[in-house]
PDB file of N, CA and C in Angstrom:
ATOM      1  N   UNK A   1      -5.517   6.443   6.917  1.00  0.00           N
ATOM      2  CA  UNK A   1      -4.982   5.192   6.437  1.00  0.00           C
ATOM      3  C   UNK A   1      -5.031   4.164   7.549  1.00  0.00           C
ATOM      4  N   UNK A   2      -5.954   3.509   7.350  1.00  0.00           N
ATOM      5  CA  UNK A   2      -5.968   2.043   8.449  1.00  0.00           C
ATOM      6  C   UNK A   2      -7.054   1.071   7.875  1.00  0.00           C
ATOM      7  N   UNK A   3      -7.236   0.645   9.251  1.00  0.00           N
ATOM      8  CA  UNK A   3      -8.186  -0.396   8.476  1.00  0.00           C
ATOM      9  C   UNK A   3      -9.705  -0.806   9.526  1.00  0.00           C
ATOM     10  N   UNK A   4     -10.106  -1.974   9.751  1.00  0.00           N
ATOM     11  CA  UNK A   4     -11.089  -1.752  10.873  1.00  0.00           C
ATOM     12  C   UNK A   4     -10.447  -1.938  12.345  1.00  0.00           C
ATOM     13  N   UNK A   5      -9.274  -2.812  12.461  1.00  0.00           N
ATOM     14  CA  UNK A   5      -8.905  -2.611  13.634  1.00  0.00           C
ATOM     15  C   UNK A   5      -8.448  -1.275  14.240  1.00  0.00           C
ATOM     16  N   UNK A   6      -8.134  -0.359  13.626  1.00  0.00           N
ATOM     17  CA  UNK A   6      -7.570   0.991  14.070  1.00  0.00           C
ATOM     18  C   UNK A   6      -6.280   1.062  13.906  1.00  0.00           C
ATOM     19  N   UNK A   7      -5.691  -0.014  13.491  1.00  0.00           N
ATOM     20  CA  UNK A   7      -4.183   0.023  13.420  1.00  0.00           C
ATOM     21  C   UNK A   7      -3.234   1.095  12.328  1.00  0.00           C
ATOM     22  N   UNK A   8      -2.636   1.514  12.314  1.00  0.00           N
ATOM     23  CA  UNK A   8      -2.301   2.902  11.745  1.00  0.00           C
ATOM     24  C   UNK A   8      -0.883   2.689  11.289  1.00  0.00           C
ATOM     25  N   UNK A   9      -0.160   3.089  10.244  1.00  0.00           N
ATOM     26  CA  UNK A   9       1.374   3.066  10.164  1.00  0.00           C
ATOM     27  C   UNK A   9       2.137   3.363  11.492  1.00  0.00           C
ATOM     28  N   UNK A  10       1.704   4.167  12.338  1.00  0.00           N
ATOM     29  CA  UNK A  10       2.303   4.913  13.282  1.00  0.00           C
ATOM     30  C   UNK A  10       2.307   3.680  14.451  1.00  0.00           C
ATOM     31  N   UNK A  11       1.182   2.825  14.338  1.00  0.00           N
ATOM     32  CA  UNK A  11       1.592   1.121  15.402  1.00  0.00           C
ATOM     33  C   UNK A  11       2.353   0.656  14.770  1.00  0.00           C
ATOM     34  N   UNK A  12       3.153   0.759  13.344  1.00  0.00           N
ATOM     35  CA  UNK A  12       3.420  -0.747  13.064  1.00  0.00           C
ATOM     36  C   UNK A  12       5.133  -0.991  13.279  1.00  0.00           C
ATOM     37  N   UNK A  13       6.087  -1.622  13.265  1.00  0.00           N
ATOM     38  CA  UNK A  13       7.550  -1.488  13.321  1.00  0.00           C
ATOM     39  C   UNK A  13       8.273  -0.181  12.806  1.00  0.00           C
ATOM     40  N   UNK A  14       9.225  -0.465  13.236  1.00  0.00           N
ATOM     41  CA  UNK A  14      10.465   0.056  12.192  1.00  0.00           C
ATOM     42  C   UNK A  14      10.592   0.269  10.513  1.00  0.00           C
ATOM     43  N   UNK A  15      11.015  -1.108  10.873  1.00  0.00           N
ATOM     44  CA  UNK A  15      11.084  -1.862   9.571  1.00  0.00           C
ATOM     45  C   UNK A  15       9.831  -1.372   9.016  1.00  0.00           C
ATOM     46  N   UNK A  16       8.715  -1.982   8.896  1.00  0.00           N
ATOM     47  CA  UNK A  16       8.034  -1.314   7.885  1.00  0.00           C
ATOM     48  C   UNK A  16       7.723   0.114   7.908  1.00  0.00           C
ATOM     49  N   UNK A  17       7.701   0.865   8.742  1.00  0.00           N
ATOM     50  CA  UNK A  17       7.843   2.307   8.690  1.00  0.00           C
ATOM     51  C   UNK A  17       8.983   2.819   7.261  1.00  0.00           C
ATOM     52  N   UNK A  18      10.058   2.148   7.391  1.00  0.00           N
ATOM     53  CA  UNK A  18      11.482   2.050   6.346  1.00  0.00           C
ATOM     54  C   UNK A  18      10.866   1.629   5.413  1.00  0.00           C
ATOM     55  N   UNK A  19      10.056   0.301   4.785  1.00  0.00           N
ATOM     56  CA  UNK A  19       9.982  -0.524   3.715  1.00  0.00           C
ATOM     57  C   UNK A  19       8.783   0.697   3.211  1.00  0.00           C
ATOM     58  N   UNK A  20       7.507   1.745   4.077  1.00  0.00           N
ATOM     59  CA  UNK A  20       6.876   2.511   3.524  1.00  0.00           C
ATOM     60  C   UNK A  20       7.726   3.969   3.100  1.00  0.00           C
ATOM     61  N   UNK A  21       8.617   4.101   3.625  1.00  0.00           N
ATOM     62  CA  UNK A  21       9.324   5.717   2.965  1.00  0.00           C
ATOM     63  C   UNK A  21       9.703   5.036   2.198  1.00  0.00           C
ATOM     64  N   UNK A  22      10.567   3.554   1.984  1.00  0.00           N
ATOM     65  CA  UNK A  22      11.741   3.470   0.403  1.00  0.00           C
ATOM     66  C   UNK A  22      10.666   3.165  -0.380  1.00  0.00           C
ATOM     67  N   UNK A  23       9.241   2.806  -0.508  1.00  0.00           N
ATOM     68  CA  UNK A  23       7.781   2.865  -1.448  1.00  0.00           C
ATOM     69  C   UNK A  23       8.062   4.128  -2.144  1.00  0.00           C
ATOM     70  N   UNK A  24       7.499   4.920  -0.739  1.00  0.00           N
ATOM     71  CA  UNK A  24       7.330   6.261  -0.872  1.00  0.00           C
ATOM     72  C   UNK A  24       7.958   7.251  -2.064  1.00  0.00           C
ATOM     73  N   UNK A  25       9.303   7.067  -1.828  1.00  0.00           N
ATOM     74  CA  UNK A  25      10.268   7.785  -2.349  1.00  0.00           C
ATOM     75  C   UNK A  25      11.026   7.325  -3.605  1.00  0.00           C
ATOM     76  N   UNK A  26      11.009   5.875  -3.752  1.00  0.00           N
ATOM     77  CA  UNK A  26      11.696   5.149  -5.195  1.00  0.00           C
ATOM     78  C   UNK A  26      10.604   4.873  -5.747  1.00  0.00           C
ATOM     79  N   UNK A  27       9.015   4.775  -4.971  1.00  0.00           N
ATOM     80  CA  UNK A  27       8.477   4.374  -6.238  1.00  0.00           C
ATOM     81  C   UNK A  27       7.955   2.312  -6.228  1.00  0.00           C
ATOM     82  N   UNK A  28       7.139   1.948  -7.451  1.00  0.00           N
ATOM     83  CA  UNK A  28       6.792   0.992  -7.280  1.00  0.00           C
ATOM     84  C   UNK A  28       8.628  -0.320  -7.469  1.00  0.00           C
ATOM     85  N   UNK A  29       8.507  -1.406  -6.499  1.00  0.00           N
ATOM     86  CA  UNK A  29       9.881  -1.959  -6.095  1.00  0.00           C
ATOM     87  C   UNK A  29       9.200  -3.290  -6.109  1.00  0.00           C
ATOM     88  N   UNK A  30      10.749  -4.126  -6.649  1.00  0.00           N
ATOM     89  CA  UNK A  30      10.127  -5.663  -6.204  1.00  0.00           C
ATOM     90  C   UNK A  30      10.623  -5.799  -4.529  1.00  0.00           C
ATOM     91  N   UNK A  31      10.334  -6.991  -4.071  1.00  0.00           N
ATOM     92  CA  UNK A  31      11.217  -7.506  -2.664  1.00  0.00           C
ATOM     93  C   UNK A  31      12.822  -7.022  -2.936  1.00  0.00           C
ATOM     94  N   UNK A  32      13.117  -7.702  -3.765  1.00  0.00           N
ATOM     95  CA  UNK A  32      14.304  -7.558  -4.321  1.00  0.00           C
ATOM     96  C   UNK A  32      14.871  -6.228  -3.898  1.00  0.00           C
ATOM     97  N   UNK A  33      14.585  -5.404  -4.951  1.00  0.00           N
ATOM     98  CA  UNK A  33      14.548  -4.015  -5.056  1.00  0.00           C
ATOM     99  C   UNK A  33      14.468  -3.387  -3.493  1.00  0.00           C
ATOM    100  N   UNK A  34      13.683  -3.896  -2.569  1.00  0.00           N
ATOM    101  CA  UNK A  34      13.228  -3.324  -1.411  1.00  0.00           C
ATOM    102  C   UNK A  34      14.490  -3.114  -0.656  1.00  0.00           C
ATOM    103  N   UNK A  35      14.948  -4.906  -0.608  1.00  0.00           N
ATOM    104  CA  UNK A  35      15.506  -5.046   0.121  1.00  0.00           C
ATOM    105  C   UNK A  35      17.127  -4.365  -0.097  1.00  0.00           C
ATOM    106  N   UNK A  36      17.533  -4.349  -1.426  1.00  0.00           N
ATOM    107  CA  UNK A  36      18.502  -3.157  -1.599  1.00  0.00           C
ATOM    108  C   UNK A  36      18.774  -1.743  -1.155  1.00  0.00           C
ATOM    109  N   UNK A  37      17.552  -1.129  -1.344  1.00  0.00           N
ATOM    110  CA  UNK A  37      17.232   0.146  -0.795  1.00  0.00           C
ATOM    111  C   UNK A  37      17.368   0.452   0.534  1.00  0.00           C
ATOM    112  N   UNK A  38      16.729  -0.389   0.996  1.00  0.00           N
ATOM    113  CA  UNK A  38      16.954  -0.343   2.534  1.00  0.00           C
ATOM    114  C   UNK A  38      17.855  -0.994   3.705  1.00  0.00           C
ATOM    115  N   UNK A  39      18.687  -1.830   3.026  1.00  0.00           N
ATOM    116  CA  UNK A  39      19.376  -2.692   3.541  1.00  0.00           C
ATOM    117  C   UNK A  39      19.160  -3.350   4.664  1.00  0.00           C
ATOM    118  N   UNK A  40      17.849  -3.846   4.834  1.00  0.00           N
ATOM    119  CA  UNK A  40      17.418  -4.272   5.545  1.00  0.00           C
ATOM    120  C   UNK A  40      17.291  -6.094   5.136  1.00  0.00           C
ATOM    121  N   UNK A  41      17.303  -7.120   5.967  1.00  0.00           N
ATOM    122  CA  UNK A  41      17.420  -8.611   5.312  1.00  0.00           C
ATOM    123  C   UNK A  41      15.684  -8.958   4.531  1.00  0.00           C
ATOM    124  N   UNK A  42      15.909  -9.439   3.857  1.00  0.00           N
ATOM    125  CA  UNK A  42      15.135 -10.325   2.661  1.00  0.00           C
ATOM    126  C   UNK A  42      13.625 -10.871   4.134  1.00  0.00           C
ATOM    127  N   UNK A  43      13.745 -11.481   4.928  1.00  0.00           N
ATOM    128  CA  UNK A  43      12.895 -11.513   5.786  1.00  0.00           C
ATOM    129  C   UNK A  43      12.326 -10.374   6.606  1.00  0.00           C
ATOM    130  N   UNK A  44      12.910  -9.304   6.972  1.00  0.00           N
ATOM    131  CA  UNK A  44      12.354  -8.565   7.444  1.00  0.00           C
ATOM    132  C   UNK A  44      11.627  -7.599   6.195  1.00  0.00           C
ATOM    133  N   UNK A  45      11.821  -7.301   5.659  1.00  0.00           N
ATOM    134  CA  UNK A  45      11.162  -6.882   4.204  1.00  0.00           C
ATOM    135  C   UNK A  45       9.915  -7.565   4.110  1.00  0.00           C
ATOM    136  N   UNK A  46      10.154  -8.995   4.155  1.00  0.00           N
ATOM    137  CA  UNK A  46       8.901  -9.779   3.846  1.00  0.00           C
ATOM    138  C   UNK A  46       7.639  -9.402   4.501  1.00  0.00           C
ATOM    139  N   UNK A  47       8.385  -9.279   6.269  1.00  0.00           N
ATOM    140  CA  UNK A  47       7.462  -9.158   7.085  1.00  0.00           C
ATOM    141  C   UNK A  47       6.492  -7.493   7.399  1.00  0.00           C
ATOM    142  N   UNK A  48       7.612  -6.975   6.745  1.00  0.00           N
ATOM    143  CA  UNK A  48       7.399  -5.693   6.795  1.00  0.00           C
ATOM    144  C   UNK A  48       5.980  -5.463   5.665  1.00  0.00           C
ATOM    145  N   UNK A  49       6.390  -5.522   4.539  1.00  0.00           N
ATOM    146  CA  UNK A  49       5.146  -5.654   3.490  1.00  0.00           C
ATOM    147  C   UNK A  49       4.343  -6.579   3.879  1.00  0.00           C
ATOM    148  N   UNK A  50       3.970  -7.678   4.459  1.00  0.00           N
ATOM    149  CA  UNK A  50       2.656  -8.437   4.769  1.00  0.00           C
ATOM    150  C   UNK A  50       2.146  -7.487   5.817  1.00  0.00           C
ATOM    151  N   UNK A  51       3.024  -6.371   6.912  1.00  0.00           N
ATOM    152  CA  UNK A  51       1.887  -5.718   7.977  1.00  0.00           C
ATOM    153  C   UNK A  51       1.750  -4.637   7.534  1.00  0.00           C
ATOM    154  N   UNK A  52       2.126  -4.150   5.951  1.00  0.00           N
ATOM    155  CA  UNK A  52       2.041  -2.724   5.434  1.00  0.00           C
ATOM    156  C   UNK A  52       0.467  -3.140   4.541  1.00  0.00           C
ATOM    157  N   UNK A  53       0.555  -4.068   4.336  1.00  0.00           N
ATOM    158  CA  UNK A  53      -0.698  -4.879   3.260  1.00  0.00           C
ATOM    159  C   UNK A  53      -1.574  -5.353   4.029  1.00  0.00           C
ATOM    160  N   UNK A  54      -1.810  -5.997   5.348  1.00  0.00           N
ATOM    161  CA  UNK A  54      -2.517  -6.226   6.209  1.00  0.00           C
ATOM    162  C   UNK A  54      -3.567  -5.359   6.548  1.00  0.00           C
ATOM    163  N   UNK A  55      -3.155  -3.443   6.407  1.00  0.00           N
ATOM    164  CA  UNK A  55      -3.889  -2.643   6.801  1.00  0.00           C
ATOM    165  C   UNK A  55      -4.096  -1.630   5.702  1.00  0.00           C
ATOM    166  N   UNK A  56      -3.713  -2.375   4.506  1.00  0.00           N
ATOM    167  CA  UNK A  56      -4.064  -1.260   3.541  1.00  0.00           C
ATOM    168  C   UNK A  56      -3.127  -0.174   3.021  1.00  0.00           C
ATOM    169  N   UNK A  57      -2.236  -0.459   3.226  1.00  0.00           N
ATOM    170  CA  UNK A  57      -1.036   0.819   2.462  1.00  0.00           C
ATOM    171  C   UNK A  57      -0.295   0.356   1.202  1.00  0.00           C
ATOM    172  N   UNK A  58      -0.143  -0.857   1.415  1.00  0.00           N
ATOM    173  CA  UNK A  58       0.899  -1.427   0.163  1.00  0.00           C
ATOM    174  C   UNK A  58       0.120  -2.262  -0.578  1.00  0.00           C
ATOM    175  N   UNK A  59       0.426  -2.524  -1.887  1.00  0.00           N
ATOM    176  CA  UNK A  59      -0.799  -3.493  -3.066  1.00  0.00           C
ATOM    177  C   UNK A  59       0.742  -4.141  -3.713  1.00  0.00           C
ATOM    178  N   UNK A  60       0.217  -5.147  -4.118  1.00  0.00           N
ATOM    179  CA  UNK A  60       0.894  -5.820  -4.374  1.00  0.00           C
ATOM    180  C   UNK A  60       0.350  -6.559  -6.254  1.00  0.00           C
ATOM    181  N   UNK A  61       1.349  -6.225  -7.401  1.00  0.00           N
ATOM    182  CA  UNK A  61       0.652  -6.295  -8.672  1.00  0.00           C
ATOM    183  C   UNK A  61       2.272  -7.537  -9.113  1.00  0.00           C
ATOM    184  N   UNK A  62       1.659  -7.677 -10.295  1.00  0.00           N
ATOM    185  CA  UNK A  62       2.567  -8.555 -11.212  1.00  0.00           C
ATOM    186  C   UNK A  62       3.660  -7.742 -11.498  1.00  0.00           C
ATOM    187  N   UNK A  63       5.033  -8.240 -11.277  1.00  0.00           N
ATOM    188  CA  UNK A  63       6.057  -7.485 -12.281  1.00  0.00           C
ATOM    189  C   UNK A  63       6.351  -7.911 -13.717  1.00  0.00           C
ATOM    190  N   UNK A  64       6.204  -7.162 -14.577  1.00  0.00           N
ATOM    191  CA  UNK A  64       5.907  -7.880 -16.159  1.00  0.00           C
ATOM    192  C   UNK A  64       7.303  -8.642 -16.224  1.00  0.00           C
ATOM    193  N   UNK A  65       8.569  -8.061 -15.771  1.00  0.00           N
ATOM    194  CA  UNK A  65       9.952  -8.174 -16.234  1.00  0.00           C
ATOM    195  C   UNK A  65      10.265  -9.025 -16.006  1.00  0.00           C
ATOM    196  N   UNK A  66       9.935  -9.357 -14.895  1.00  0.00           N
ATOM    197  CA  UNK A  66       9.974 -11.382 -14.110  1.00  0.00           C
ATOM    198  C   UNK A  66       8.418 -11.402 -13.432  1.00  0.00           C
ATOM    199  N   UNK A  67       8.302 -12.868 -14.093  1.00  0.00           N
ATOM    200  CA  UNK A  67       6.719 -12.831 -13.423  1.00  0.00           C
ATOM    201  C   UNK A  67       7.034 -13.294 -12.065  1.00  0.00           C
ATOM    202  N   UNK A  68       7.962 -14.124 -11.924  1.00  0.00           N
ATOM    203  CA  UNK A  68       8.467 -14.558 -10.642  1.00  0.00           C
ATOM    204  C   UNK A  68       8.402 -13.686  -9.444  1.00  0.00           C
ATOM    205  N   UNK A  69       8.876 -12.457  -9.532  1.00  0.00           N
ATOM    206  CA  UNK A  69       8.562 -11.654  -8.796  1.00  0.00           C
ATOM    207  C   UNK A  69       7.147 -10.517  -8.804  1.00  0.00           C
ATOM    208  N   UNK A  70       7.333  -9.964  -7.206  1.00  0.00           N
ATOM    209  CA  UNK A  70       5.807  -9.102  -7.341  1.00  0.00           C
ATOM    210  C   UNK A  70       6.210  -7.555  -7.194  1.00  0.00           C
ATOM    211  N   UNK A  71       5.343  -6.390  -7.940  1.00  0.00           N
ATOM    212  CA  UNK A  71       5.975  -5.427  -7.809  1.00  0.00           C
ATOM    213  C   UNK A  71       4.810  -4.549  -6.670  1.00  0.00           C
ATOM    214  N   UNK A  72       5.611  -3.979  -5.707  1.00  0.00           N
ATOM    215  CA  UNK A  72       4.614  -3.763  -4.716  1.00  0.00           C
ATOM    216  C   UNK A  72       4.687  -1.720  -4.703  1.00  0.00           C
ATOM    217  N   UNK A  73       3.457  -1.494  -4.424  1.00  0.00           N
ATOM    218  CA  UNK A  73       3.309   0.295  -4.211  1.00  0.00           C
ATOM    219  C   UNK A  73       2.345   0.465  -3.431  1.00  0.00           C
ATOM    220  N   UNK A  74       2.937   1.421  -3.213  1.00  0.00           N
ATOM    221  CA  UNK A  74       1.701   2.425  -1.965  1.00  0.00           C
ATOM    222  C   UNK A  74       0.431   2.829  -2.439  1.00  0.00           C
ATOM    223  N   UNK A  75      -0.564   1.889  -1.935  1.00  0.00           N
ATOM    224  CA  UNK A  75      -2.121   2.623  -2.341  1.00  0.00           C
ATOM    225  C   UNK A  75      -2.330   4.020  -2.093  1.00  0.00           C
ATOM    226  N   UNK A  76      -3.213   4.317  -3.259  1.00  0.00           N
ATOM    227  CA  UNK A  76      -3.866   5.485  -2.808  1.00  0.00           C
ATOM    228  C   UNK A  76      -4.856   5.538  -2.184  1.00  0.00           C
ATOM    229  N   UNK A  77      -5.314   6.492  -1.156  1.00  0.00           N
ATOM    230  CA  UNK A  77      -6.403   6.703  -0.186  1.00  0.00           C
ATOM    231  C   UNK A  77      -7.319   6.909  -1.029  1.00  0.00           C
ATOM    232  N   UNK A  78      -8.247   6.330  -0.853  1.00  0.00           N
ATOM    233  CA  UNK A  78      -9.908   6.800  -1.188  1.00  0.00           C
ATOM    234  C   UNK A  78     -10.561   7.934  -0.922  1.00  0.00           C
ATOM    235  N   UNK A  79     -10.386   9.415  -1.658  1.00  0.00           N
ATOM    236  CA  UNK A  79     -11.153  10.370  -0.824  1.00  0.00           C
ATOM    237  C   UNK A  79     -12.557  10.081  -0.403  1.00  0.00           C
ATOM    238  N   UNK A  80     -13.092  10.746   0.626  1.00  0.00           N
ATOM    239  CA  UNK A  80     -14.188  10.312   1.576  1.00  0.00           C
ATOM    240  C   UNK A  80     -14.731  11.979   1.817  1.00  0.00           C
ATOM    241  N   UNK A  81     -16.247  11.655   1.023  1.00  0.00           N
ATOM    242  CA  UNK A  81     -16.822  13.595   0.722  1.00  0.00           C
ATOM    243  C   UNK A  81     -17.052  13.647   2.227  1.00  0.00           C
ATOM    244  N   UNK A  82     -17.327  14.942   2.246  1.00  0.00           N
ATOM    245  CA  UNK A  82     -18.154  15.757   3.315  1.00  0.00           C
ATOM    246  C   UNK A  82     -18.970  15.023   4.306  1.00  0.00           C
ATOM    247  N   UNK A  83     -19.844  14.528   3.616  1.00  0.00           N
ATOM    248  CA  UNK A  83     -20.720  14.046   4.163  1.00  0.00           C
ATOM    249  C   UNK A  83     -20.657  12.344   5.051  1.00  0.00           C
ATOM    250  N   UNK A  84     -19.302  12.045   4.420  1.00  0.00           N
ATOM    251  CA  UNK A  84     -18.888  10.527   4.952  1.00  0.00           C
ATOM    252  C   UNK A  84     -19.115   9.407   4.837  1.00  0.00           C
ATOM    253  N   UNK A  85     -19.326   9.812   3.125  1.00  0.00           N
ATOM    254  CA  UNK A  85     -19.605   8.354   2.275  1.00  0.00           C
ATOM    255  C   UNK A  85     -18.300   9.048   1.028  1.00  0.00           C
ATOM    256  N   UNK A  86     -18.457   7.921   0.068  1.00  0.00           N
ATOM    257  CA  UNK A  86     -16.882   7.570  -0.365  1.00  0.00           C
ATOM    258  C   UNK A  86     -17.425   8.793  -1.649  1.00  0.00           C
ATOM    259  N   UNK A  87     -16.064   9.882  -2.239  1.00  0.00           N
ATOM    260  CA  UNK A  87     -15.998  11.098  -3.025  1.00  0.00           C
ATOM    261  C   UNK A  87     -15.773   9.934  -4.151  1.00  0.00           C
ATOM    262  N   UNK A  88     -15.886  10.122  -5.715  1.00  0.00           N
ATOM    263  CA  UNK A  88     -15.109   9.980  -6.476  1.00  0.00           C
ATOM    264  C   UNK A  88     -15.985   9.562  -7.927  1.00  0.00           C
ATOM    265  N   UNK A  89     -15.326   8.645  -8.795  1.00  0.00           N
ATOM    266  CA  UNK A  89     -16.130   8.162  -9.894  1.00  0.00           C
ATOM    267  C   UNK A  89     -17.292   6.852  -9.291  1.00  0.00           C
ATOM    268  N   UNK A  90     -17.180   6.366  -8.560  1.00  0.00           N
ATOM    269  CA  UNK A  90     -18.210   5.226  -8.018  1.00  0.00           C
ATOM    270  C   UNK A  90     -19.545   6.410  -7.555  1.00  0.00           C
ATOM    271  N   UNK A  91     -19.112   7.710  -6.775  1.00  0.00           N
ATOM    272  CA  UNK A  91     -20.366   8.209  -6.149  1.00  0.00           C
ATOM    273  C   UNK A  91     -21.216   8.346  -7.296  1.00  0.00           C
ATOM    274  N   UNK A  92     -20.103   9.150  -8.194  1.00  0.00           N
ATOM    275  CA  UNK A  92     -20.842   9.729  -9.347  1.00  0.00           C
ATOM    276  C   UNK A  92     -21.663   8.780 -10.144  1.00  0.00           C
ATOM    277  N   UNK A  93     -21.139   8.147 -10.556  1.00  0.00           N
ATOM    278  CA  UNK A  93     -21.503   7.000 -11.419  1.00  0.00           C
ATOM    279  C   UNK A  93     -23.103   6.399 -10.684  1.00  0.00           C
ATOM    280  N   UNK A  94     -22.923   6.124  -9.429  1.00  0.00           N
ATOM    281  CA  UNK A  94     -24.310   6.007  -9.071  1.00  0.00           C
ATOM    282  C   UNK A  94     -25.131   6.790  -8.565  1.00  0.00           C
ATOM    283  N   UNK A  95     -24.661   8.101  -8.628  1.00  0.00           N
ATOM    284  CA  UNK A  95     -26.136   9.046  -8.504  1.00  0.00           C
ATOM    285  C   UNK A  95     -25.889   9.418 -10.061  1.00  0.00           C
ATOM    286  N   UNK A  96     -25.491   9.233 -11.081  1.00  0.00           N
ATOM    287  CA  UNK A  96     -26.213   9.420 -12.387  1.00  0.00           C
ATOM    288  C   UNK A  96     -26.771   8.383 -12.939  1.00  0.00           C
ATOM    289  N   UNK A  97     -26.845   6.663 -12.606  1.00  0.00           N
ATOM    290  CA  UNK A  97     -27.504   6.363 -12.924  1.00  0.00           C
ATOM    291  C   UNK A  97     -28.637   5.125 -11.934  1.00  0.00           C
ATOM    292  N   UNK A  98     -28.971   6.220 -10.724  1.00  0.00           N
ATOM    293  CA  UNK A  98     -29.894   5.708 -10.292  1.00  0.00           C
ATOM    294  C   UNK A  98     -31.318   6.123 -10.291  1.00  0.00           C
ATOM    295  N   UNK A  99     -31.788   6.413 -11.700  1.00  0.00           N
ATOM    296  CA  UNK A  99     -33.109   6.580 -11.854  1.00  0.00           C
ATOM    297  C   UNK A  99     -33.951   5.688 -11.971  1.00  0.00           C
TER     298      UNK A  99
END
């Protein structure tokens, strides 16, 4: 889990280390929501999810319930085959139809 700089959960704060387990563990959350869980302030939350999203861990989608708000979750990793190109329905999909 990183990105091209090399930066890794394991560089990044506290705080977002916290804002990725209360993901982790409650599940998709607004800010809102975040910031309950963790009792951490409304700004550090903020900042926390822009350097969790910066490198690829957190996505950020519409919350239907209030559009006002955004409901944010932990991406899933891309498995990556054997060989060190990307596993999944994209490989497949184009070695069946690259004749």
């Amino acid at each position: 889990m990183g990105n091209t700089d090399g930066e890794d959960i394991a560089d990044l704060p506290p705080s977002a280390k916290l804002v990725f387990k209360v993901l982790e563990y409650d599940g998709p959350l607004t800010q809102k929501q975040i910031v309950e869980e963790s009792m951490l302030s409304a700004r550090t939350v903020r900042y926390a999810l822009e350097r969790l999203a910066e490198i690829g861990i957190v996505d950020e989608d519409i919350y239907f319930a209030d559009a006002r708000q955004s409901l944010y979750r932990i991406t899933e990793p891309e498995p990556v085959a054997a060989d060190g190109g990307q596993s999944g329905e994209a490989t497949r999909k184009d070695a069946c139809c690259a004749e």
